[in-house]
N, C-alpha and C. Protein backbone atom coordinates (compact mmCIF):
# COMPACT_ATOMS: atom_id res chain seq x y z
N UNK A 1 -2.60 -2.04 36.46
CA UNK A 1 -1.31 -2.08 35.79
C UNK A 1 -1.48 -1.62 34.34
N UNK A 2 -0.54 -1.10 33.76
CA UNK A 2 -0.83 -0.62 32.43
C UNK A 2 -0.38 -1.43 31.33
N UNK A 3 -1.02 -1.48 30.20
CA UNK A 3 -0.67 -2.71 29.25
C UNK A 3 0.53 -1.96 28.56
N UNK A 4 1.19 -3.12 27.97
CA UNK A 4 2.87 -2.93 27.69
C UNK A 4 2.28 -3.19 26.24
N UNK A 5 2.81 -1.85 25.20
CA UNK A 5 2.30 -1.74 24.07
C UNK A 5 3.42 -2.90 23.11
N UNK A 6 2.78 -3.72 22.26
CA UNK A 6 3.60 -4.76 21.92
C UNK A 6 4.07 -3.78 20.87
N UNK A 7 5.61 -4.15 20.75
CA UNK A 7 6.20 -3.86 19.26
C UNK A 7 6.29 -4.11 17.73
N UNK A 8 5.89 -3.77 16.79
CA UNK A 8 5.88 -4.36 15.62
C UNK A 8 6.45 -4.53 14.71
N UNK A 9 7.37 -5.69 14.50
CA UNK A 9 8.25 -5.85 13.66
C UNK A 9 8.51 -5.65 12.40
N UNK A 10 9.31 -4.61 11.59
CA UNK A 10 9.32 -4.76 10.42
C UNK A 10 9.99 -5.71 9.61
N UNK A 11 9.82 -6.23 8.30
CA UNK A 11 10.75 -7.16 7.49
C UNK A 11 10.88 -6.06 6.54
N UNK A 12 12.17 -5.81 6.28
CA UNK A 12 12.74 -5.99 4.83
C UNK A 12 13.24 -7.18 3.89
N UNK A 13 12.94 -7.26 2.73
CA UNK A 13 13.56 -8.97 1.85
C UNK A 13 13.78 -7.61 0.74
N UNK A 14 14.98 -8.16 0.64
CA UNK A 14 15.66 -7.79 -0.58
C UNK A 14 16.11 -8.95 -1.43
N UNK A 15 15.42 -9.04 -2.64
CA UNK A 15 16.09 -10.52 -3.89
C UNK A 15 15.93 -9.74 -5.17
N UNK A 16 15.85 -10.43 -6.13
CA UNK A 16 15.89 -10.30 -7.26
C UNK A 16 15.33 -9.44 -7.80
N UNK A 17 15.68 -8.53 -8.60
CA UNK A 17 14.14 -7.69 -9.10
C UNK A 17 13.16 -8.29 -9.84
N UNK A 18 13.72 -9.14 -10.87
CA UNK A 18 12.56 -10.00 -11.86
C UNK A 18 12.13 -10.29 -10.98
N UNK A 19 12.53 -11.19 -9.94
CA UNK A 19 11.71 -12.17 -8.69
C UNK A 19 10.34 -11.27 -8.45
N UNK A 20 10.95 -10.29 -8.14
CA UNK A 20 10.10 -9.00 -7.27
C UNK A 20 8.91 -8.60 -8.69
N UNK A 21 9.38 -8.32 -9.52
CA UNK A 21 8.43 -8.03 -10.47
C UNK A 21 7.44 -9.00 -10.93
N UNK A 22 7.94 -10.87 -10.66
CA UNK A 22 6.68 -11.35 -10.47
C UNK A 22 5.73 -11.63 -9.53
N UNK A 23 6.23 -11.34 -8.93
CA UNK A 23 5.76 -11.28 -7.50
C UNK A 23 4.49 -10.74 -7.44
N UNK A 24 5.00 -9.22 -7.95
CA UNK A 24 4.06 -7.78 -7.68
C UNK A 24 3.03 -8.30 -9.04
N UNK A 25 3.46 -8.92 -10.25
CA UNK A 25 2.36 -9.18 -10.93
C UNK A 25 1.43 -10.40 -11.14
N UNK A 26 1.93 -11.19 -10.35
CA UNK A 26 0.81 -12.21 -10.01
C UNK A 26 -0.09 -12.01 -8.76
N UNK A 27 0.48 -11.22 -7.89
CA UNK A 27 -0.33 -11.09 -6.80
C UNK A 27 -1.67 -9.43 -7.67
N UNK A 28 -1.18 -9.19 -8.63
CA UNK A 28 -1.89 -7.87 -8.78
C UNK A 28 -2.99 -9.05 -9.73
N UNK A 29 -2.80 -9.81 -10.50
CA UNK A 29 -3.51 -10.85 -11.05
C UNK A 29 -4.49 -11.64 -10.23
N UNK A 30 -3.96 -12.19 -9.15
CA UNK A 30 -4.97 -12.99 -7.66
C UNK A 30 -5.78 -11.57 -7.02
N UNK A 31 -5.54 -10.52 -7.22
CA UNK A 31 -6.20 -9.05 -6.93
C UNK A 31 -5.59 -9.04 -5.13
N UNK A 32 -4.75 -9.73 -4.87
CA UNK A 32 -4.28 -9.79 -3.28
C UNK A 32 -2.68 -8.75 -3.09
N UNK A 33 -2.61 -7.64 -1.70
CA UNK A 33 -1.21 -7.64 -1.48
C UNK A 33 -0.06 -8.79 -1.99
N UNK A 34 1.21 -8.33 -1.77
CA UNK A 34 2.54 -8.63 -2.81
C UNK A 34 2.34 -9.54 -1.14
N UNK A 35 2.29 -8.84 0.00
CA UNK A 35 2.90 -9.66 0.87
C UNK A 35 1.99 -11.09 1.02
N UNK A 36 0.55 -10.68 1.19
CA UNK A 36 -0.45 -11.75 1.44
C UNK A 36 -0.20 -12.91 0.20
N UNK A 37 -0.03 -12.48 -1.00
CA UNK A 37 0.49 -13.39 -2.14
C UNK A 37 1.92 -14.55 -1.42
N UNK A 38 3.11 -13.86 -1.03
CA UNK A 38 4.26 -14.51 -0.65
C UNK A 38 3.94 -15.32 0.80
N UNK A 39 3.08 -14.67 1.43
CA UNK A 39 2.39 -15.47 2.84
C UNK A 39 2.24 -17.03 2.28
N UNK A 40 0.87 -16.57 1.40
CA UNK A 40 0.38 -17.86 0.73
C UNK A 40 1.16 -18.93 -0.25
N UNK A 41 2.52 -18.94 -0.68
CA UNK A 41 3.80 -19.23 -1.19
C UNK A 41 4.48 -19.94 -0.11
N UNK A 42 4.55 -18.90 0.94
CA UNK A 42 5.17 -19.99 2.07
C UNK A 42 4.41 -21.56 2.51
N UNK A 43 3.06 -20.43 3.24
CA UNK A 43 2.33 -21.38 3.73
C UNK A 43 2.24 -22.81 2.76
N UNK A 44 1.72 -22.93 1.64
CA UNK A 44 2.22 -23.96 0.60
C UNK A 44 3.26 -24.60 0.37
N UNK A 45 4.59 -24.17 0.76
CA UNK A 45 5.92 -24.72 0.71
C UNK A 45 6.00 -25.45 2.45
N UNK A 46 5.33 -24.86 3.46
CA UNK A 46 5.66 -25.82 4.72
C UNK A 46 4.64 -26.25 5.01
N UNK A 47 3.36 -26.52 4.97
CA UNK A 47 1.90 -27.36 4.60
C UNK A 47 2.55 -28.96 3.70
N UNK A 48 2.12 -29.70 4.44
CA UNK A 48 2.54 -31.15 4.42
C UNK A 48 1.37 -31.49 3.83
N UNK A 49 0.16 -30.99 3.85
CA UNK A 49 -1.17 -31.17 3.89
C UNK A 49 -1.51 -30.55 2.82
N UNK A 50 -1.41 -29.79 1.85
CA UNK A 50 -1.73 -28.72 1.36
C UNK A 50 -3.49 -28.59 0.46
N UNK A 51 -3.71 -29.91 0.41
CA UNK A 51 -5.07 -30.12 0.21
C UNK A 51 -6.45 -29.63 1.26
N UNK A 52 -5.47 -29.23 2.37
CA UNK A 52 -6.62 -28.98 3.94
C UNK A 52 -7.09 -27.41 3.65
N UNK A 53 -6.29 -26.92 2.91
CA UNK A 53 -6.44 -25.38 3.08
C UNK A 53 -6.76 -24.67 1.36
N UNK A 54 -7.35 -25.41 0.54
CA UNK A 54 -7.35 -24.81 -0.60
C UNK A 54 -8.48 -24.17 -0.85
N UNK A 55 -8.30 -22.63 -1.37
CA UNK A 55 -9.04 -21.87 -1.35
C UNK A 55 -10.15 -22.18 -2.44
N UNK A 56 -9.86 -22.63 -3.36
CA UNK A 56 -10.42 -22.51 -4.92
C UNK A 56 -10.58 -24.18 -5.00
N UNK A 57 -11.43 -24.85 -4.92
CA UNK A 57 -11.39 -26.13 -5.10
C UNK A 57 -11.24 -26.43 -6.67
N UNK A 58 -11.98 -25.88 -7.33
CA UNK A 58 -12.51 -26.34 -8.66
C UNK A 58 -11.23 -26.11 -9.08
N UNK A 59 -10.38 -25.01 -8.91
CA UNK A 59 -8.84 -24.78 -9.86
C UNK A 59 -8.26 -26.18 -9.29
N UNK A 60 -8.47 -26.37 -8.03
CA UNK A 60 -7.30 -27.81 -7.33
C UNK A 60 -7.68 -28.77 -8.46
N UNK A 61 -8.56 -29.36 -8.16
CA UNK A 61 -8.99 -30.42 -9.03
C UNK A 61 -9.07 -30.35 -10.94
N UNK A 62 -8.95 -29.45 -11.17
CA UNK A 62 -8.39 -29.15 -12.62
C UNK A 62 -7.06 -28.77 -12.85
N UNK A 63 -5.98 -28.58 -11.65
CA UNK A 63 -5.04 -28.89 -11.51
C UNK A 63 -4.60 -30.23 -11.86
N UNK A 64 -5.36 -31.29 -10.65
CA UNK A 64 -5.07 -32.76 -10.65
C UNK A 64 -5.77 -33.40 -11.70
N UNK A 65 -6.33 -32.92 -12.38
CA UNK A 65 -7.05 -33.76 -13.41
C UNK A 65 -5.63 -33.42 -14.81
N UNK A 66 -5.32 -32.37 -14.64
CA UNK A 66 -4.70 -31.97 -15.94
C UNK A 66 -3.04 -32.79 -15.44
N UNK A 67 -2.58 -33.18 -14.41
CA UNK A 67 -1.50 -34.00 -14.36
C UNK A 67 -1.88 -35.36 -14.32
N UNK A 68 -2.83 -35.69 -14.88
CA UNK A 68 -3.07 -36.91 -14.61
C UNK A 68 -4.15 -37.23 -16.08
N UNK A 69 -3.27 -36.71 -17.26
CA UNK A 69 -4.59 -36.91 -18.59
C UNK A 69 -4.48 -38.24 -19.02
N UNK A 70 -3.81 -39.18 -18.80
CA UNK A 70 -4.16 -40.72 -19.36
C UNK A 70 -5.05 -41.28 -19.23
N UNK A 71 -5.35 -40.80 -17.36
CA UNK A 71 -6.35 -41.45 -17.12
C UNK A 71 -7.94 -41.02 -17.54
N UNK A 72 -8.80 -42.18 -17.44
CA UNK A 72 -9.92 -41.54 -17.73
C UNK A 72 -10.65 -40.85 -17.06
N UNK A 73 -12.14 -40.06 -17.24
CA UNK A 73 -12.66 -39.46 -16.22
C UNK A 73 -13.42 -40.47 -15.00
N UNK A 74 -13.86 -41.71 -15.42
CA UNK A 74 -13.92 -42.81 -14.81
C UNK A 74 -12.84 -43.49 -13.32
N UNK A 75 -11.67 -43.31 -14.04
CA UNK A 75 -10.80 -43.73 -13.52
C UNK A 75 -10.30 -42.84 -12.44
N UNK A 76 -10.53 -41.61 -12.91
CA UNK A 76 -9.88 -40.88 -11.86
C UNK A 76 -11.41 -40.67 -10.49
N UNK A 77 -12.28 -40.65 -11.03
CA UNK A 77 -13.15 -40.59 -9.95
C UNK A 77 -13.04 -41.85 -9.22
N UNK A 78 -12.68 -43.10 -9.65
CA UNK A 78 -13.09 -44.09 -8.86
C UNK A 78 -11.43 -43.97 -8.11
N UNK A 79 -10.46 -42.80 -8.33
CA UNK A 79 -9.11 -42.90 -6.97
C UNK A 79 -9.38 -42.12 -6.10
N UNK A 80 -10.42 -41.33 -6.50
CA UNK A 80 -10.55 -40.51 -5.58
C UNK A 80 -12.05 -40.78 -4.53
N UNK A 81 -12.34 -41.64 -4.96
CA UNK A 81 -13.53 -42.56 -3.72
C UNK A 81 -12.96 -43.52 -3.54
N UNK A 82 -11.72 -43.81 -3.87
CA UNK A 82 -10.87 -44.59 -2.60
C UNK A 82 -10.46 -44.45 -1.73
N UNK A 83 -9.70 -42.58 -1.96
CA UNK A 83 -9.04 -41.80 -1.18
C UNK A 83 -9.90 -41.40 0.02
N UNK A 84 -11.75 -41.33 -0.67
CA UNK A 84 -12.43 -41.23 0.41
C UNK A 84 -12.83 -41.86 1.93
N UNK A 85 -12.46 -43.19 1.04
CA UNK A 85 -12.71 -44.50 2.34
C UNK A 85 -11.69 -44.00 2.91
């Protein structure tokens, strides 16, 4: 039997141009496609989890350290070997 050539869908998104222009310059900044950039935007917005899949650890955690400056460096290690148990 002969294989049935699958079809490939195109998207067009049409929004904003600023939108679009940051788009194109943060993803040219991460050195990744405009689309693979907005992939990774989604995936982050429907990821419940979003700690399971982070590419860059060291940025995560200097992320969470920098929303969290009251605490000490003490303090924050001992929530996060709680989180471990």
């Amino acid at each position: 039997m002969p294989k049935v050539a699958l079809k490939k869908e195109k998207w067009t998104l049409s929004f904003d141009p600023r939108l679009k222009a940051a788009v194109i310059r943060e993803s040219k900044v991460r050195g990744v496609y405009p689309v693979n950039f907005l992939e990774e935007l989604v995936k982050e917005k429907f990821n419940p989890y979003g700690h399971t899949d982070v590419k860059d650890s060291v940025k995560y955690v200097r992320e969470l350290r920098k929303k969290s400056k009251d605490k000490s460096d003490e303090k924050f290690l001992e929530e996060i070997l709680k989180w471990k148990k």
